[in-house]
PDB file of N, CA and C in Angstrom:
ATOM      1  N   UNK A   1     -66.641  55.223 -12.000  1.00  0.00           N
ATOM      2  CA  UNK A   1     -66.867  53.849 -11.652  1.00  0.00           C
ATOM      3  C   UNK A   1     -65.551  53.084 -11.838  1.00  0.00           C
ATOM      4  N   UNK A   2     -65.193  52.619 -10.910  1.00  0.00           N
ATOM      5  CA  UNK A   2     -63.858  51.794 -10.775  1.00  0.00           C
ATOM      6  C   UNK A   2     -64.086  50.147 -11.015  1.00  0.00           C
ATOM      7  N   UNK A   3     -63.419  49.103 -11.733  1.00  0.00           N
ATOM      8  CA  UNK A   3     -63.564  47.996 -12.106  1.00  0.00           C
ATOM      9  C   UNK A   3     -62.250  46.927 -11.371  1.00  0.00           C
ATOM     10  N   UNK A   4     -62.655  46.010 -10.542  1.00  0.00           N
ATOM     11  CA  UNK A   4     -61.196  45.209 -10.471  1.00  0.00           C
ATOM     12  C   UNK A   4     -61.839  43.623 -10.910  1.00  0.00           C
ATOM     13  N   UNK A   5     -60.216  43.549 -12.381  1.00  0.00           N
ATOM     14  CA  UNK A   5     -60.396  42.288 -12.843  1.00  0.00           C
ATOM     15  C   UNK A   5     -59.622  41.776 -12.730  1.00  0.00           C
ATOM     16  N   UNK A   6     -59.014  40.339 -12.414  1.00  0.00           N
ATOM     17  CA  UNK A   6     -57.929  39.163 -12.204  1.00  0.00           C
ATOM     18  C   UNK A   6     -57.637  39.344 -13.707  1.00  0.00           C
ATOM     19  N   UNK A   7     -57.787  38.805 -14.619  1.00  0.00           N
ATOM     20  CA  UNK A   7     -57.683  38.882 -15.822  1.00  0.00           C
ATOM     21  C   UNK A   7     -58.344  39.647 -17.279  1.00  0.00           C
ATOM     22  N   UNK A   8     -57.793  39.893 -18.334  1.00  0.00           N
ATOM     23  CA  UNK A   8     -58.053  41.018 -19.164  1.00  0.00           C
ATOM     24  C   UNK A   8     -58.335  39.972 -20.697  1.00  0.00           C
ATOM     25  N   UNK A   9     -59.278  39.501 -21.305  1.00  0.00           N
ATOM     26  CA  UNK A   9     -59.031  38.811 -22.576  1.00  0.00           C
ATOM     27  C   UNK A   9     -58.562  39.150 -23.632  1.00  0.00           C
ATOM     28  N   UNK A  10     -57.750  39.729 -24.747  1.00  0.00           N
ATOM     29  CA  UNK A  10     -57.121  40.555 -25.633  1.00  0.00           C
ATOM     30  C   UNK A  10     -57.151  39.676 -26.839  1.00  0.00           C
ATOM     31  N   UNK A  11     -57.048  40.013 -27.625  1.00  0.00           N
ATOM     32  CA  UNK A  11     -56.372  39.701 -29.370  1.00  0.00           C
ATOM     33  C   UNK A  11     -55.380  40.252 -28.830  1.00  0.00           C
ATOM     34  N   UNK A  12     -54.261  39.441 -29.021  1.00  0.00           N
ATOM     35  CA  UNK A  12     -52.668  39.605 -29.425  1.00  0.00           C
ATOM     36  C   UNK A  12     -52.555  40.707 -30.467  1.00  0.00           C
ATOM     37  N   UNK A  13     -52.897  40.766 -31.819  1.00  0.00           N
ATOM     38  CA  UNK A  13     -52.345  42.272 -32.343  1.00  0.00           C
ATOM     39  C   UNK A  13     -53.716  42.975 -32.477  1.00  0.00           C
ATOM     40  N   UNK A  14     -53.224  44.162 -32.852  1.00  0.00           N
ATOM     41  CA  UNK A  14     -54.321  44.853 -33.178  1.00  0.00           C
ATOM     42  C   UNK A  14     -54.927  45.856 -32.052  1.00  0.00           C
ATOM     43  N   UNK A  15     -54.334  46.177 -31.031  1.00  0.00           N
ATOM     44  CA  UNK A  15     -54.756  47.214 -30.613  1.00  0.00           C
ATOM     45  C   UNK A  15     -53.054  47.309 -28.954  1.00  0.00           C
ATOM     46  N   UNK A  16     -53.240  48.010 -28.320  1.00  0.00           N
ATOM     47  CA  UNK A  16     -52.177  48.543 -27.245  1.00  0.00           C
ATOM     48  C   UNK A  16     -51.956  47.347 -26.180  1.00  0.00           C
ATOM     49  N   UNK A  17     -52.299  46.588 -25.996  1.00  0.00           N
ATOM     50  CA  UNK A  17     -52.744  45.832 -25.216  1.00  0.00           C
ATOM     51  C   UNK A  17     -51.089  45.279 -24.498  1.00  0.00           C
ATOM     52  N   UNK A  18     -50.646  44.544 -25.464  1.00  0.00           N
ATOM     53  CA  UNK A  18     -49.075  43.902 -25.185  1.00  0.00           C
ATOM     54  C   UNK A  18     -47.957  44.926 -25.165  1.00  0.00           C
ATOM     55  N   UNK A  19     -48.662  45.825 -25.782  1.00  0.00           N
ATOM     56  CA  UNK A  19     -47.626  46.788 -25.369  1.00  0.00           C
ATOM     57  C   UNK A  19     -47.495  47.491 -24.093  1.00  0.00           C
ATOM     58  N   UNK A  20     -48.559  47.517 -23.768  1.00  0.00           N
ATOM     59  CA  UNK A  20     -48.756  48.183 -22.636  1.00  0.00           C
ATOM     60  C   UNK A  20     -48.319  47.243 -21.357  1.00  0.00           C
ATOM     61  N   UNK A  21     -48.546  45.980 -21.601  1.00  0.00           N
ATOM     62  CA  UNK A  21     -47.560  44.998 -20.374  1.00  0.00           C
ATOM     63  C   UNK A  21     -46.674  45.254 -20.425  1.00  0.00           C
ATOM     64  N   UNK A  22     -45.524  45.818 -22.001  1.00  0.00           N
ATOM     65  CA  UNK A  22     -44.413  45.659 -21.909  1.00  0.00           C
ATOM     66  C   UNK A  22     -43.512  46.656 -21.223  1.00  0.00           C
ATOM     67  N   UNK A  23     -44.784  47.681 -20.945  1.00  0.00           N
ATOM     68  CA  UNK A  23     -44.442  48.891 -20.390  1.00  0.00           C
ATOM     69  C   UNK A  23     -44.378  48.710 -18.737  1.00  0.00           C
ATOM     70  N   UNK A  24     -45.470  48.076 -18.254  1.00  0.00           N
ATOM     71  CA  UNK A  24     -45.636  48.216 -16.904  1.00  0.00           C
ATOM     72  C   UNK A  24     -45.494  47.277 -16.128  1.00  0.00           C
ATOM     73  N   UNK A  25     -45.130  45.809 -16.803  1.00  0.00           N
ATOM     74  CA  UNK A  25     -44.439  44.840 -16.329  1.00  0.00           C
ATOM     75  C   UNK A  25     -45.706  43.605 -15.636  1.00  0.00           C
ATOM     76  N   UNK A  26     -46.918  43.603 -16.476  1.00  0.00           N
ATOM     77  CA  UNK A  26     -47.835  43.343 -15.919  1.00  0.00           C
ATOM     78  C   UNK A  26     -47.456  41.995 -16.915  1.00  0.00           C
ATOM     79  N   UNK A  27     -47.896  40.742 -15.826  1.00  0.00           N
ATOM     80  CA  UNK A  27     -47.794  39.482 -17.178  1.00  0.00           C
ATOM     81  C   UNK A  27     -49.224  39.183 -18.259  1.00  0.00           C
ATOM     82  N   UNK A  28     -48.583  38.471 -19.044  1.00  0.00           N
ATOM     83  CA  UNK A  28     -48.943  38.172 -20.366  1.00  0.00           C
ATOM     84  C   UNK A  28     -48.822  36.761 -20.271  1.00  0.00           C
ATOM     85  N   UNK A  29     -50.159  36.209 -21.274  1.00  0.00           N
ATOM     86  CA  UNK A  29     -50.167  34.620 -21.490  1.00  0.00           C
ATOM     87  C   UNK A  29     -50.571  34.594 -22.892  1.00  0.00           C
ATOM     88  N   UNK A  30     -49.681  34.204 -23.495  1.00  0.00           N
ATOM     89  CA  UNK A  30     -50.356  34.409 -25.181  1.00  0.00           C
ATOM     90  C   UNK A  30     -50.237  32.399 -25.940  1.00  0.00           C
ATOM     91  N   UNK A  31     -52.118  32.377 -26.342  1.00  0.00           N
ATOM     92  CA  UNK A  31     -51.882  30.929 -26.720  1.00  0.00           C
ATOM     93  C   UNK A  31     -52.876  31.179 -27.995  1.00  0.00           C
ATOM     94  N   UNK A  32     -52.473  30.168 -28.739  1.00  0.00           N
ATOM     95  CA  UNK A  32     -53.058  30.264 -30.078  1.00  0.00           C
ATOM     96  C   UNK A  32     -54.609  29.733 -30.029  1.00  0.00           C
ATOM     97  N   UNK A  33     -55.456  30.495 -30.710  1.00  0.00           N
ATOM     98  CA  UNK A  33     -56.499  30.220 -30.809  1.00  0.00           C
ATOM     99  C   UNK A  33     -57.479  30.009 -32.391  1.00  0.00           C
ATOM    100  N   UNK A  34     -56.501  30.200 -33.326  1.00  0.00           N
ATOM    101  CA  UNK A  34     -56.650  29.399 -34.870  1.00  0.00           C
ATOM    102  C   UNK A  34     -55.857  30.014 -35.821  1.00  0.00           C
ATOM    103  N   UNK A  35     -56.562  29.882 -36.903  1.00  0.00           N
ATOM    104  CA  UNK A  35     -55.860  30.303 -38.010  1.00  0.00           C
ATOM    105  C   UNK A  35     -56.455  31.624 -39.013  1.00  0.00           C
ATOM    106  N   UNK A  36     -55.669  32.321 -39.397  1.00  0.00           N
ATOM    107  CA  UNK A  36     -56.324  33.778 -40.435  1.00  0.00           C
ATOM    108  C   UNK A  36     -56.585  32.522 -41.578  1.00  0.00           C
ATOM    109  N   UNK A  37     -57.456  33.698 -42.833  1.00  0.00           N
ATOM    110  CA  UNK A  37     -57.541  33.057 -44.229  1.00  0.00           C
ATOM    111  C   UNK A  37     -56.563  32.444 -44.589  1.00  0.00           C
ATOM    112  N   UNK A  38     -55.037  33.338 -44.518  1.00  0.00           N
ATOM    113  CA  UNK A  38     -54.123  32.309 -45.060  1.00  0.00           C
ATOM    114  C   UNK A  38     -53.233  31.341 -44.541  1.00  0.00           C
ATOM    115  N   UNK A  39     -53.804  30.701 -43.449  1.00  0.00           N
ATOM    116  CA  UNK A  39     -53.509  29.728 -42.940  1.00  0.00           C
ATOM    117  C   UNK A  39     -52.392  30.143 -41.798  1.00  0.00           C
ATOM    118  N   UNK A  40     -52.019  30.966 -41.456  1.00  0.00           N
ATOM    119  CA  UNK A  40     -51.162  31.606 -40.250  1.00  0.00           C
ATOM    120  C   UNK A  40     -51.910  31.174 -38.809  1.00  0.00           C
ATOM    121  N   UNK A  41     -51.000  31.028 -37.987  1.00  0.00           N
ATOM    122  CA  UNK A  41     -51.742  30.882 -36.962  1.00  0.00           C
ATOM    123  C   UNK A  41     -51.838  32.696 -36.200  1.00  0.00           C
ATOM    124  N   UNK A  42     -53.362  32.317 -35.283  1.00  0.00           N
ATOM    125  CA  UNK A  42     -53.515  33.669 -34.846  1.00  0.00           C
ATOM    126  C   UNK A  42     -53.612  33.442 -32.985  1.00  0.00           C
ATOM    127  N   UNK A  43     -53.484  34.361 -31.905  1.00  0.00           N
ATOM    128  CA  UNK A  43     -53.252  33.940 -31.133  1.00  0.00           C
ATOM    129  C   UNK A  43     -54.628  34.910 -29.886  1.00  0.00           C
ATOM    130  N   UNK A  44     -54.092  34.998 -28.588  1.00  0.00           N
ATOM    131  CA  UNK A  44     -55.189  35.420 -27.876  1.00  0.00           C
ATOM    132  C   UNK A  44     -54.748  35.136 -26.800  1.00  0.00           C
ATOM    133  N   UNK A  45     -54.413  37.024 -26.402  1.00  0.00           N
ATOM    134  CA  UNK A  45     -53.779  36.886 -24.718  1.00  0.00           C
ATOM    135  C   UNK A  45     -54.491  37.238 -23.523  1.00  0.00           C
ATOM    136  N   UNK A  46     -53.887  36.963 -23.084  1.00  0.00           N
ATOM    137  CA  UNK A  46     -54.652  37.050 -21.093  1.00  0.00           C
ATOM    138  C   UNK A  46     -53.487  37.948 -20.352  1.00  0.00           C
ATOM    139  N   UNK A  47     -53.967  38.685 -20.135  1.00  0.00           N
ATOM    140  CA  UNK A  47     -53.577  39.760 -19.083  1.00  0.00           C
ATOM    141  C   UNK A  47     -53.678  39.616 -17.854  1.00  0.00           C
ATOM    142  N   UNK A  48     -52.431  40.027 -17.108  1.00  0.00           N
ATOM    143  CA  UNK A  48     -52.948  40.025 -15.356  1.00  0.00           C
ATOM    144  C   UNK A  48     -52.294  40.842 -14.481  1.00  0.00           C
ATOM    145  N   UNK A  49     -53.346  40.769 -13.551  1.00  0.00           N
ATOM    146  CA  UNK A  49     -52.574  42.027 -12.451  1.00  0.00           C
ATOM    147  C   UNK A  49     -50.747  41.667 -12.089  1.00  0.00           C
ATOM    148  N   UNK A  50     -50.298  42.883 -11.906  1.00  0.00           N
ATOM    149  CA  UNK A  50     -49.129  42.792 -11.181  1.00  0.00           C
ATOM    150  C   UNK A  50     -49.040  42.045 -10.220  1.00  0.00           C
ATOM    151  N   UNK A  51     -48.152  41.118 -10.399  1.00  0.00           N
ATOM    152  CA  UNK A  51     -48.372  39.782  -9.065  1.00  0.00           C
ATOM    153  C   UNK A  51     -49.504  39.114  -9.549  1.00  0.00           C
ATOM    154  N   UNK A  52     -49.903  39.006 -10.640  1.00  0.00           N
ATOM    155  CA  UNK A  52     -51.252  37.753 -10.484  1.00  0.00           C
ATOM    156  C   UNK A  52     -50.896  36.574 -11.403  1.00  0.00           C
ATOM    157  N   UNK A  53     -49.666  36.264 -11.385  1.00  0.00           N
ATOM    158  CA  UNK A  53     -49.540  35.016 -12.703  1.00  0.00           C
ATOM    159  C   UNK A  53     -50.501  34.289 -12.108  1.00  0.00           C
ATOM    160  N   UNK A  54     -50.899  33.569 -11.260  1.00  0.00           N
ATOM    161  CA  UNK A  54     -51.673  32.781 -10.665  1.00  0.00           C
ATOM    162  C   UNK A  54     -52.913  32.828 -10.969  1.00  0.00           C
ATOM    163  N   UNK A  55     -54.064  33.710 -11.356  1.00  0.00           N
ATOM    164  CA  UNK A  55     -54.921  33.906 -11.949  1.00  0.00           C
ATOM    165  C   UNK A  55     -54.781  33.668 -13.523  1.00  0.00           C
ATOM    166  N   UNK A  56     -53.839  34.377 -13.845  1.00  0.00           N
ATOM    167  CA  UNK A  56     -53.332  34.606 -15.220  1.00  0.00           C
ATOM    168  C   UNK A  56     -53.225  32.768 -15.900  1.00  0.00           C
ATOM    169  N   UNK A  57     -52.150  32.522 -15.441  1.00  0.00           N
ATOM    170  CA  UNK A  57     -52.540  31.137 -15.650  1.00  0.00           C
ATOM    171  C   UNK A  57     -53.017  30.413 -16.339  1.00  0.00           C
ATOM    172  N   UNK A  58     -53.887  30.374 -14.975  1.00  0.00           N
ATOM    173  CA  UNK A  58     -55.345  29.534 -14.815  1.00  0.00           C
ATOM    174  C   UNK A  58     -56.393  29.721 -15.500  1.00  0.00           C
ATOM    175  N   UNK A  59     -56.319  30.978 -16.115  1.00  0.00           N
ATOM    176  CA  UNK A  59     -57.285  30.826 -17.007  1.00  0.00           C
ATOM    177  C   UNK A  59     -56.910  30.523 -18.339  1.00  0.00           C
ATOM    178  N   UNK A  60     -55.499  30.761 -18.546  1.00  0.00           N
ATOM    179  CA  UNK A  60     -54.909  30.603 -19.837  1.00  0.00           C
ATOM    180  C   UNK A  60     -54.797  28.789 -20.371  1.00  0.00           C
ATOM    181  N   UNK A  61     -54.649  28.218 -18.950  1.00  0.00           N
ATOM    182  CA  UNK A  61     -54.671  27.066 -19.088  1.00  0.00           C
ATOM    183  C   UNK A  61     -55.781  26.484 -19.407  1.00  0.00           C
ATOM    184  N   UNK A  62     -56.804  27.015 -18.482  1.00  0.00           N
ATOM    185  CA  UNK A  62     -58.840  26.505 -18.901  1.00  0.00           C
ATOM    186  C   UNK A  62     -58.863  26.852 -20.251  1.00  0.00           C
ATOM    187  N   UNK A  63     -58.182  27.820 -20.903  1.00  0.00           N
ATOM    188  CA  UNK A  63     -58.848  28.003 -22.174  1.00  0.00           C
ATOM    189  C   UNK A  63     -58.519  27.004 -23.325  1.00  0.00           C
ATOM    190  N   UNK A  64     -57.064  26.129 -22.864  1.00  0.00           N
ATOM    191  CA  UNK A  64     -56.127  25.428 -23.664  1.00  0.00           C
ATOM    192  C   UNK A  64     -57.179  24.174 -23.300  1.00  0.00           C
ATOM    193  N   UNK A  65     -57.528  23.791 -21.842  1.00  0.00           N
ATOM    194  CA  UNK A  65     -57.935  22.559 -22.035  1.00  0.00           C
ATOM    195  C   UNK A  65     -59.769  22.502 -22.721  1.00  0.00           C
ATOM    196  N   UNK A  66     -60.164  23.620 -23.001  1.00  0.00           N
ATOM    197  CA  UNK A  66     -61.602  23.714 -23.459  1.00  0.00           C
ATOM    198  C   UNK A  66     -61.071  23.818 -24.874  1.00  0.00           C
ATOM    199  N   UNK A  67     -60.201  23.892 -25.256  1.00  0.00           N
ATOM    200  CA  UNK A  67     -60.162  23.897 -26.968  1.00  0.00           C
ATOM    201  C   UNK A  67     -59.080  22.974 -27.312  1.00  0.00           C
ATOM    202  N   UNK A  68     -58.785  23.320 -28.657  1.00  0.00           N
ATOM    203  CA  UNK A  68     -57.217  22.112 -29.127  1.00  0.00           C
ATOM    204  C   UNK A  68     -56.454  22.967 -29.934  1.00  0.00           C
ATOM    205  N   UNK A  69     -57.136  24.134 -29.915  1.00  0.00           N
ATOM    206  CA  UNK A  69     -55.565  24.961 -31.036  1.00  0.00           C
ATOM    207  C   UNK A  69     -54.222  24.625 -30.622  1.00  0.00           C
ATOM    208  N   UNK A  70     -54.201  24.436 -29.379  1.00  0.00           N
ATOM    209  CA  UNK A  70     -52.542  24.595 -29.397  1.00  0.00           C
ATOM    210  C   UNK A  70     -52.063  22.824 -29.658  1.00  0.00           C
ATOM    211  N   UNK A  71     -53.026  22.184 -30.604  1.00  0.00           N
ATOM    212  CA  UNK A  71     -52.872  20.974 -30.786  1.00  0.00           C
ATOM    213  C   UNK A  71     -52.661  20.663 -32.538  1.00  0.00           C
ATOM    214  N   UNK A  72     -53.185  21.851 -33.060  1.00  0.00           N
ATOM    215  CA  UNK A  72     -53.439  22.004 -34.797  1.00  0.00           C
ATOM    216  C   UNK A  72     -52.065  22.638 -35.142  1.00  0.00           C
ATOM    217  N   UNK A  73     -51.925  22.220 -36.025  1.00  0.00           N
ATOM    218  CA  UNK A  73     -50.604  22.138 -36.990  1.00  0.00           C
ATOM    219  C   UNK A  73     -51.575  23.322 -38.511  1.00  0.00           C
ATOM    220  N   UNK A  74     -50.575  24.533 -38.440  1.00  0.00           N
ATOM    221  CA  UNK A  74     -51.223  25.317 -39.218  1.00  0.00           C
ATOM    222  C   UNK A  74     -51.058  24.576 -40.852  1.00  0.00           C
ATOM    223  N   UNK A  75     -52.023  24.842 -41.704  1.00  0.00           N
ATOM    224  CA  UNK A  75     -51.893  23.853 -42.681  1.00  0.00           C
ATOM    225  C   UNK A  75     -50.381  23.869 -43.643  1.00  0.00           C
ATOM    226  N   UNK A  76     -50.190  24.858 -44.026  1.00  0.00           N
ATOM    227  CA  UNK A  76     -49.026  25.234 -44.604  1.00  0.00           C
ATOM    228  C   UNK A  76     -47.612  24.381 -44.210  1.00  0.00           C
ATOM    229  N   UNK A  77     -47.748  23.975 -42.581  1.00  0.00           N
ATOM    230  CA  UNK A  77     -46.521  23.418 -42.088  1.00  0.00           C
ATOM    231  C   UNK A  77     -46.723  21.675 -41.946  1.00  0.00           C
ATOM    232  N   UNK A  78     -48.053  20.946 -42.671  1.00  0.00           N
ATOM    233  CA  UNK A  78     -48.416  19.648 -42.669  1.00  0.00           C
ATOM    234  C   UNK A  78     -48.110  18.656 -43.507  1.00  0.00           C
ATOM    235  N   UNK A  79     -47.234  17.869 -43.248  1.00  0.00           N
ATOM    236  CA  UNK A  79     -46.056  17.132 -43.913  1.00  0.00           C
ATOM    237  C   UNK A  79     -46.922  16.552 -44.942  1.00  0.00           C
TER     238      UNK A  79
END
């Protein structure tokens, strides 16, 4: 069974994922999506076909305007 997806949702670490773009030249959209226990920020990438920034994007962007992480100041760095 064969699958075609515009985009791929990933955790940034923790498994092959970014590496494997880095291999095959496929783009990457990496935006923060909160914080671990100790206050680090943690992130969450979007994958896309060869030639698809355009998908890629767009969804990376929907995800920024449905949330505000990339608006939070991790606590550690709050004046």
């Amino acid at each position: 069974m064969t699958h075609d997806f515009d985009v791929i949702v990933s955790p940034s670490f923790g498994g092959t994922q970014l590496l494997t773009t880095n291999l095959t030249g496929n783009p990457c959209a990496v935006v923060p999506n909160g914080f671990n226990d100790k206050g680090s920020p943690t992130s969450i990438s979007f994958l896309g076909k060869l030639y698809g920034e355009a998908s890629l994007l767009f969804f990376a962007r929907a995800y920024q305007e449905a949330t505000e992480w990339d608006k939070k100041v991790p606590p550690l760095f709050k004046p």
